[in-house]
Structure formats: C-alpha cells, structure tokens
PDB file of N, CA and C in Angstrom:
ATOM      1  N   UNK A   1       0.842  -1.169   0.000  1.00  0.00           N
ATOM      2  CA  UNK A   1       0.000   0.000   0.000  1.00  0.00           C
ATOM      3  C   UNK A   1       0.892   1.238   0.000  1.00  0.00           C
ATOM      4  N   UNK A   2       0.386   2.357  -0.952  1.00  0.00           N
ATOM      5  CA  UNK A   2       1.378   3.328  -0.871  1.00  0.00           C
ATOM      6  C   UNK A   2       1.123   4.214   0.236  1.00  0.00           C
ATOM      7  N   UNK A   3       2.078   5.119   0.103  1.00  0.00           N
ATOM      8  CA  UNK A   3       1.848   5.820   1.718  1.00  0.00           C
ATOM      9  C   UNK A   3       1.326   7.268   0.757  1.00  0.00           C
ATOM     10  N   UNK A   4       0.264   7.806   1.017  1.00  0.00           N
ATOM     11  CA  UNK A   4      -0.091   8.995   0.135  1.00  0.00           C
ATOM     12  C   UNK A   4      -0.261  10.328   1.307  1.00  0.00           C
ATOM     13  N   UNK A   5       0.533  10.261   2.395  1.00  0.00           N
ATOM     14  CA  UNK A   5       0.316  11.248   3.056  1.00  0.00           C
ATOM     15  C   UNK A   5       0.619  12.514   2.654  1.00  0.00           C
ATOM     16  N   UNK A   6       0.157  13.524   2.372  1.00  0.00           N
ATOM     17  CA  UNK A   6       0.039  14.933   1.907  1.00  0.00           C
ATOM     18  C   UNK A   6      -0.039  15.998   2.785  1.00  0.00           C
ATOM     19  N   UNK A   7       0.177  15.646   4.272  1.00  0.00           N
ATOM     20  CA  UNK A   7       0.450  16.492   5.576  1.00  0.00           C
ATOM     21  C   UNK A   7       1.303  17.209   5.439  1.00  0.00           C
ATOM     22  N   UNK A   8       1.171  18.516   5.624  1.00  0.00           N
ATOM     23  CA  UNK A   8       2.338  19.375   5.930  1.00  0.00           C
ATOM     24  C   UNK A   8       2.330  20.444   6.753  1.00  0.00           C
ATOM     25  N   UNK A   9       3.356  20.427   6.949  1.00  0.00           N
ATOM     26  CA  UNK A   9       3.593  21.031   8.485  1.00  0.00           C
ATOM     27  C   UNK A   9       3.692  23.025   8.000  1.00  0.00           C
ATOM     28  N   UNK A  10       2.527  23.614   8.166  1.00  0.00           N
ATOM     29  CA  UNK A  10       2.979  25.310   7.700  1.00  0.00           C
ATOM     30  C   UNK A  10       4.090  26.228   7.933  1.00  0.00           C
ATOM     31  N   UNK A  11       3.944  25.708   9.222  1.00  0.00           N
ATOM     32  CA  UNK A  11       5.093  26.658  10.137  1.00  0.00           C
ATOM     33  C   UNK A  11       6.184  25.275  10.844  1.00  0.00           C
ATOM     34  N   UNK A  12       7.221  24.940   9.877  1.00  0.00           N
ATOM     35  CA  UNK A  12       7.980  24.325  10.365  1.00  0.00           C
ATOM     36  C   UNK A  12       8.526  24.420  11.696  1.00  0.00           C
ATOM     37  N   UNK A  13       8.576  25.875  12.604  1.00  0.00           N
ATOM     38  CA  UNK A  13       8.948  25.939  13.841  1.00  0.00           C
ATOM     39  C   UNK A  13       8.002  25.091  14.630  1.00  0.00           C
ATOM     40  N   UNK A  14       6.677  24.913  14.479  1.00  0.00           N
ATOM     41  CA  UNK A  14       5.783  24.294  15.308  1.00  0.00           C
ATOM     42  C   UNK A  14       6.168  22.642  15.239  1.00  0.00           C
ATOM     43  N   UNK A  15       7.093  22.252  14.843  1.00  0.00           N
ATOM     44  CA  UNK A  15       6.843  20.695  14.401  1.00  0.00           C
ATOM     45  C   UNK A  15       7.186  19.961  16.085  1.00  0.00           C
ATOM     46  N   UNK A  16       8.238  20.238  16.717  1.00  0.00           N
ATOM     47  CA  UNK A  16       8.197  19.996  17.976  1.00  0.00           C
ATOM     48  C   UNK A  16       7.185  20.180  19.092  1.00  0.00           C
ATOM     49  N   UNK A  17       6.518  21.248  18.946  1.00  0.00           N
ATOM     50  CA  UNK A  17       5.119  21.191  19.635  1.00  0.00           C
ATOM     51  C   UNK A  17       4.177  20.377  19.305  1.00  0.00           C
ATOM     52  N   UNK A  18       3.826  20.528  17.716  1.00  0.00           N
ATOM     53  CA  UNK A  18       2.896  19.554  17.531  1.00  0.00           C
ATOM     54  C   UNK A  18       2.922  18.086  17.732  1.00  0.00           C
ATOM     55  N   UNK A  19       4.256  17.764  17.456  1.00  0.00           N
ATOM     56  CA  UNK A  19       4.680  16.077  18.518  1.00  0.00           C
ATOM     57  C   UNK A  19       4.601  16.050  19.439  1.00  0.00           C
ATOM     58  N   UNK A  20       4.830  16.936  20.207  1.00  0.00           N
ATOM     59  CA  UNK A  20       4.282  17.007  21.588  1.00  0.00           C
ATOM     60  C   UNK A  20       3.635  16.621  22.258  1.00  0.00           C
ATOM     61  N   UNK A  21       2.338  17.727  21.273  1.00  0.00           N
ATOM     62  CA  UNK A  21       0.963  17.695  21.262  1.00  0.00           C
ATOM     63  C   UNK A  21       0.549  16.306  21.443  1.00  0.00           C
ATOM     64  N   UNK A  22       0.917  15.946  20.018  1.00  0.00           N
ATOM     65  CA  UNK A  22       0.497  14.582  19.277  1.00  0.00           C
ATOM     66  C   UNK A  22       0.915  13.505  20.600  1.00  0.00           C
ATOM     67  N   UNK A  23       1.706  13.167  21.143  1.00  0.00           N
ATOM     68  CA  UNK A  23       2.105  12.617  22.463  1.00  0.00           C
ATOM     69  C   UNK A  23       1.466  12.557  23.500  1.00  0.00           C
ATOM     70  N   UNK A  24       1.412  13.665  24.282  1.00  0.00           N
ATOM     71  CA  UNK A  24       0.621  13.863  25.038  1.00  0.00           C
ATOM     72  C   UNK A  24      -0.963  13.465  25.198  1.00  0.00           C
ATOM     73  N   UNK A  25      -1.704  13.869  23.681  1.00  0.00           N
ATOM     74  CA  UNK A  25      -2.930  13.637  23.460  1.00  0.00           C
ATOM     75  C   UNK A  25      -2.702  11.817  23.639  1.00  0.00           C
ATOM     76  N   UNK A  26      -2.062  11.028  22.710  1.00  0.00           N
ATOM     77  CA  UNK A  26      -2.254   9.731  23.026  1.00  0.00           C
ATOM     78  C   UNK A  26      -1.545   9.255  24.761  1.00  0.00           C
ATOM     79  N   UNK A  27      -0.975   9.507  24.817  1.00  0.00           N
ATOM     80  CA  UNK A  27      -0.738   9.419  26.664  1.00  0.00           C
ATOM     81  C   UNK A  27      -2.076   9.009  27.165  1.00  0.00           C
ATOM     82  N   UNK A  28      -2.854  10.507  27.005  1.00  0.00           N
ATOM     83  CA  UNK A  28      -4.090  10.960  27.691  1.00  0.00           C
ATOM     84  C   UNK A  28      -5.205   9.949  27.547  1.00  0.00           C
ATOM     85  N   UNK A  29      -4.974   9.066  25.987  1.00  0.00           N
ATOM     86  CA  UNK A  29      -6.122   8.437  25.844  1.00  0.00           C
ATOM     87  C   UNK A  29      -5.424   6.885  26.215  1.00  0.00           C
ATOM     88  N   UNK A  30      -4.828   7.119  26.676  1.00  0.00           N
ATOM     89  CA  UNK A  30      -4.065   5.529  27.156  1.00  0.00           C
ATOM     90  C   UNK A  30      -3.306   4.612  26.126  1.00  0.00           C
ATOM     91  N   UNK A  31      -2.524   5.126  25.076  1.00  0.00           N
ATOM     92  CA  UNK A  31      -1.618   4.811  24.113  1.00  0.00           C
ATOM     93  C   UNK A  31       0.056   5.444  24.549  1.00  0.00           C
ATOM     94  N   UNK A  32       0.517   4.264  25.594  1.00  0.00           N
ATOM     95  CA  UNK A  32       1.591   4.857  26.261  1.00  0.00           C
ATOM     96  C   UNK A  32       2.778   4.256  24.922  1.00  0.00           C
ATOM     97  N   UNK A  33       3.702   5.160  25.064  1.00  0.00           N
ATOM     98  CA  UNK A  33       4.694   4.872  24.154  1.00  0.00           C
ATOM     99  C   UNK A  33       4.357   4.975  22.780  1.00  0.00           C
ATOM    100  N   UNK A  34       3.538   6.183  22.541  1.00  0.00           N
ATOM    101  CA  UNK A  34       2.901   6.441  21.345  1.00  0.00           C
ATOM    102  C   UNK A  34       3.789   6.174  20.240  1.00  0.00           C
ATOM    103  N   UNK A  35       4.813   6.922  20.349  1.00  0.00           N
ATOM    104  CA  UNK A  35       6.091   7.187  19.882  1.00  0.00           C
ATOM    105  C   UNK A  35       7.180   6.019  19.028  1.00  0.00           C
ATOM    106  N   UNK A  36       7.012   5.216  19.823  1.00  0.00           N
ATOM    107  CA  UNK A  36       7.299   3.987  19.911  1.00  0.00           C
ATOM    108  C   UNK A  36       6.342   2.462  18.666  1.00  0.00           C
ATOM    109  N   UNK A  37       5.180   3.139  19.028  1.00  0.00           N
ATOM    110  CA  UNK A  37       4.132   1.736  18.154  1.00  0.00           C
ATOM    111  C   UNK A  37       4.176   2.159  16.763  1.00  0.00           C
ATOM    112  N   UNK A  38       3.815   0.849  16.165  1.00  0.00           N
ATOM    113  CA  UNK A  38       4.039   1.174  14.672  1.00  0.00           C
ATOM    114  C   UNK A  38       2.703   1.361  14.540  1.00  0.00           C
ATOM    115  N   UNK A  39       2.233   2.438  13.984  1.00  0.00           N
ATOM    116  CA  UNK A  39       1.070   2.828  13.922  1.00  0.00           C
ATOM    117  C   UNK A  39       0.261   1.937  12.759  1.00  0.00           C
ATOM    118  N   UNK A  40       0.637   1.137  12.141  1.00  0.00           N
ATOM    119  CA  UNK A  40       0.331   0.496  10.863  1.00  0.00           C
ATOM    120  C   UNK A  40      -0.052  -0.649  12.012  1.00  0.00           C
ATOM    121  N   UNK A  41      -0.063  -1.011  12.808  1.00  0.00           N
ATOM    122  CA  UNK A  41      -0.470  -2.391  13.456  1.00  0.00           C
ATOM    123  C   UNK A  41      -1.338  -1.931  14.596  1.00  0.00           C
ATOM    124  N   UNK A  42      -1.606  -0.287  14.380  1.00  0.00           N
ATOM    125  CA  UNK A  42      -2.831  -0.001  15.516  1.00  0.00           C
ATOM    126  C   UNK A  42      -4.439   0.279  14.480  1.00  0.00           C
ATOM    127  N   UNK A  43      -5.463  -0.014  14.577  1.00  0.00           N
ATOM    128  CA  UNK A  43      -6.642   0.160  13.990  1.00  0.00           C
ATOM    129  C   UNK A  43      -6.724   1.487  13.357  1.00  0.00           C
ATOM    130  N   UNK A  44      -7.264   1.974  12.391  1.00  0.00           N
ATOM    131  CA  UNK A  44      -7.473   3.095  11.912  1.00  0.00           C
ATOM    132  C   UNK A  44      -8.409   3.887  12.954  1.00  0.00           C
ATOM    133  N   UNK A  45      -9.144   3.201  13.713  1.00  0.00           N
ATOM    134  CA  UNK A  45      -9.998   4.255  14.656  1.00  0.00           C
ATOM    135  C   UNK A  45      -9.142   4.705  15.786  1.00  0.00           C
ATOM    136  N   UNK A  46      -8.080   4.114  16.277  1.00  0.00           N
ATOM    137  CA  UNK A  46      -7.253   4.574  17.386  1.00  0.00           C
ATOM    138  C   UNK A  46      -6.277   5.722  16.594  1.00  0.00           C
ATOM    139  N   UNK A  47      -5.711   5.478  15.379  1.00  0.00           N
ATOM    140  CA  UNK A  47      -4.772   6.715  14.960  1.00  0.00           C
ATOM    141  C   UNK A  47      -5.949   7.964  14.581  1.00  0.00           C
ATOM    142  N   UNK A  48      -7.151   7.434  14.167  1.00  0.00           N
ATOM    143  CA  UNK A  48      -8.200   8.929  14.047  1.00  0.00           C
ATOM    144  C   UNK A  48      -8.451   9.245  15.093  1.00  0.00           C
ATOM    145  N   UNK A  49      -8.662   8.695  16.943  1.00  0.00           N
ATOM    146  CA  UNK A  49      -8.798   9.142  17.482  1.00  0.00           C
ATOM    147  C   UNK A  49      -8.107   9.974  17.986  1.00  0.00           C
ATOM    148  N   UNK A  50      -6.853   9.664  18.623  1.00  0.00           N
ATOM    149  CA  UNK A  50      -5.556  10.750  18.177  1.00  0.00           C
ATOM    150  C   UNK A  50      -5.742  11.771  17.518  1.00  0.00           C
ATOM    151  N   UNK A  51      -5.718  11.846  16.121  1.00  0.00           N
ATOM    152  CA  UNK A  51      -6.221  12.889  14.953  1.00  0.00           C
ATOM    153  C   UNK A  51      -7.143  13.532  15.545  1.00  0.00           C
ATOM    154  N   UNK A  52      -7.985  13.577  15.793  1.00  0.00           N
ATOM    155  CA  UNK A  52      -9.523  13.820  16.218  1.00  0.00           C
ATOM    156  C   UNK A  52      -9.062  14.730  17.438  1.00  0.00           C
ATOM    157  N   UNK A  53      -8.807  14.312  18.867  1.00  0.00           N
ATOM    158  CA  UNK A  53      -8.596  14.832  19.735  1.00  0.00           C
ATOM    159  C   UNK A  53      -7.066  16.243  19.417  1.00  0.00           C
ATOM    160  N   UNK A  54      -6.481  15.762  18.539  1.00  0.00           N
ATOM    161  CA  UNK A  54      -5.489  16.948  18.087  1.00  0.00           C
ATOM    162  C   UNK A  54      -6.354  17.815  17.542  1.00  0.00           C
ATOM    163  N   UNK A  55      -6.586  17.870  16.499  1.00  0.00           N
ATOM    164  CA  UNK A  55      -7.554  18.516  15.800  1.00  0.00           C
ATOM    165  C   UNK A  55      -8.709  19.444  16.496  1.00  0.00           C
ATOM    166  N   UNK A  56      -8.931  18.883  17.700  1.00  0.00           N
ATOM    167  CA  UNK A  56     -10.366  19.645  18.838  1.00  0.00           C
ATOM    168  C   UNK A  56      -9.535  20.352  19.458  1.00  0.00           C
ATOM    169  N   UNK A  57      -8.558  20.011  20.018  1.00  0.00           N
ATOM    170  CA  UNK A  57      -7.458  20.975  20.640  1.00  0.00           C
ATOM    171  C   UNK A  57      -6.528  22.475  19.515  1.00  0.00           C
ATOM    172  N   UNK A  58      -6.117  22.013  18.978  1.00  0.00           N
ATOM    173  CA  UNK A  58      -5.712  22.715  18.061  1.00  0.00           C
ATOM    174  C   UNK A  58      -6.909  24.103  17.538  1.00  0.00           C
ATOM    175  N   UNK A  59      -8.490  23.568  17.471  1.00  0.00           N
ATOM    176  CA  UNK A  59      -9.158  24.594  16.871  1.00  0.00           C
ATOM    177  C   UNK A  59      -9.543  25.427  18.456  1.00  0.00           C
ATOM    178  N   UNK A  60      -9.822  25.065  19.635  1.00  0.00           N
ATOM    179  CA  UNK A  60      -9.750  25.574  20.646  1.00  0.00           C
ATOM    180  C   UNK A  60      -8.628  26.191  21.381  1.00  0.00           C
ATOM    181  N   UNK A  61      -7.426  26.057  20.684  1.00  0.00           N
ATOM    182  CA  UNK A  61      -6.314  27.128  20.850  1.00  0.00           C
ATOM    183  C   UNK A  61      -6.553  28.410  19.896  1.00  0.00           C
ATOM    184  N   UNK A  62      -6.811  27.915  18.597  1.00  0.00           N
ATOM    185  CA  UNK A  62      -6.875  29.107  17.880  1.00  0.00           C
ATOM    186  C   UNK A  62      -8.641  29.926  17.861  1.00  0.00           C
ATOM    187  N   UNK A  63      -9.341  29.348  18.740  1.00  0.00           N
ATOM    188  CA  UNK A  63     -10.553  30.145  19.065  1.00  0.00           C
ATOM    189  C   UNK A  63     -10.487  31.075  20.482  1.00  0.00           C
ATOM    190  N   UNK A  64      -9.227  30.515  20.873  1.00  0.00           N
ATOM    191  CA  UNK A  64      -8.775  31.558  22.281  1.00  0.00           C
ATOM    192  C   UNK A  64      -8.119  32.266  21.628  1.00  0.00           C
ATOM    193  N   UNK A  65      -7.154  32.189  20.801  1.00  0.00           N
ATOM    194  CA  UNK A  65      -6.479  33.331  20.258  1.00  0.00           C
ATOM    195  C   UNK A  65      -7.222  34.755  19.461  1.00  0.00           C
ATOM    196  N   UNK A  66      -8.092  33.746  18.813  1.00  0.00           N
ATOM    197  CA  UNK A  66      -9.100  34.552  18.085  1.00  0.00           C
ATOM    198  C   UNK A  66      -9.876  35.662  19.308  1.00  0.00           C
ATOM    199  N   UNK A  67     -10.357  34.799  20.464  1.00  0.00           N
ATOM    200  CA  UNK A  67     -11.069  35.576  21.415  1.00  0.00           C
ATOM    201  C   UNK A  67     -10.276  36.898  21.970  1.00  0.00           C
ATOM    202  N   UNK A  68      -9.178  36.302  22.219  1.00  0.00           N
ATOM    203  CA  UNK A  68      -8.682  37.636  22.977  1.00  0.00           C
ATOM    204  C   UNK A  68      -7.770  38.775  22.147  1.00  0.00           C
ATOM    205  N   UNK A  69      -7.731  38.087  20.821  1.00  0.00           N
ATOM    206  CA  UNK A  69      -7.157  38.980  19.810  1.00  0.00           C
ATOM    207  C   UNK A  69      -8.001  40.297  19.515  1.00  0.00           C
ATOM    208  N   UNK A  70      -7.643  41.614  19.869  1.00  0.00           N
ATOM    209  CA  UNK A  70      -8.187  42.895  19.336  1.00  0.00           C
ATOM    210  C   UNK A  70      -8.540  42.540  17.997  1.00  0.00           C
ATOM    211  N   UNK A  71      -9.574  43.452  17.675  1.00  0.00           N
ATOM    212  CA  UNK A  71      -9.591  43.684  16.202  1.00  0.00           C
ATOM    213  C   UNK A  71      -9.669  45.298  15.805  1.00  0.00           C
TER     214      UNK A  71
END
C-alpha cells in the first residue's frame, strides 16, 4: 500500500510542539509509548482518534487566540 500522506507542516517551527501535542494527546487516551508503536499495526480508529482529539485541541487554541485577539 502506498503511503499517500500529503500532511504538511505550515510553520515548520511548530513541528516539535505539535509532537508534543500529538504525544501527550495519546498518553491521555491511554496509548503509552505512542512514539514507539508502529502505527500500521494499531486500527485506523485509534490513529483517528488521536487525529480527532489533536484537531479539537488545536481549533480551541486558535478560538482563544481569536477571542482575545483585538480587532
């Protein structure tokens, strides 16, 4: 199977946070050693959940930013 990932990272400075992120969030959902598993031998609903919970976080950072940003 080919790998067709088309992800890219905008702001290359963020790439360490967003692993982070990405870490932490699976920690949280009880995928210890995220880092570590080959994600190809975990179910597609556990790497979307991951996805999913990044993704809810990520738009609730930038809806605080948005909030307290003057216009």
């Amino acid at each position: 199977m080919a790998n067709n990932n088309n992800n890219q990272i905008l702001v290359p400075q963020a790439r360490n946070s967003l692993n982070q992120m990405k870490f932490e969030i699976a920690s949280e959902l009880g995928f210890a050693n995220y880092d570590q598993i080959d994600k190809g031998s975990l179910p597609s609903r556990a790497n979307g959940y991951v996805g999913g919970n990044i993704t809810k976080r990520l738009v609730s950072l930038g809806e605080s930013a948005l909030a307290n940003k003057p216009v």
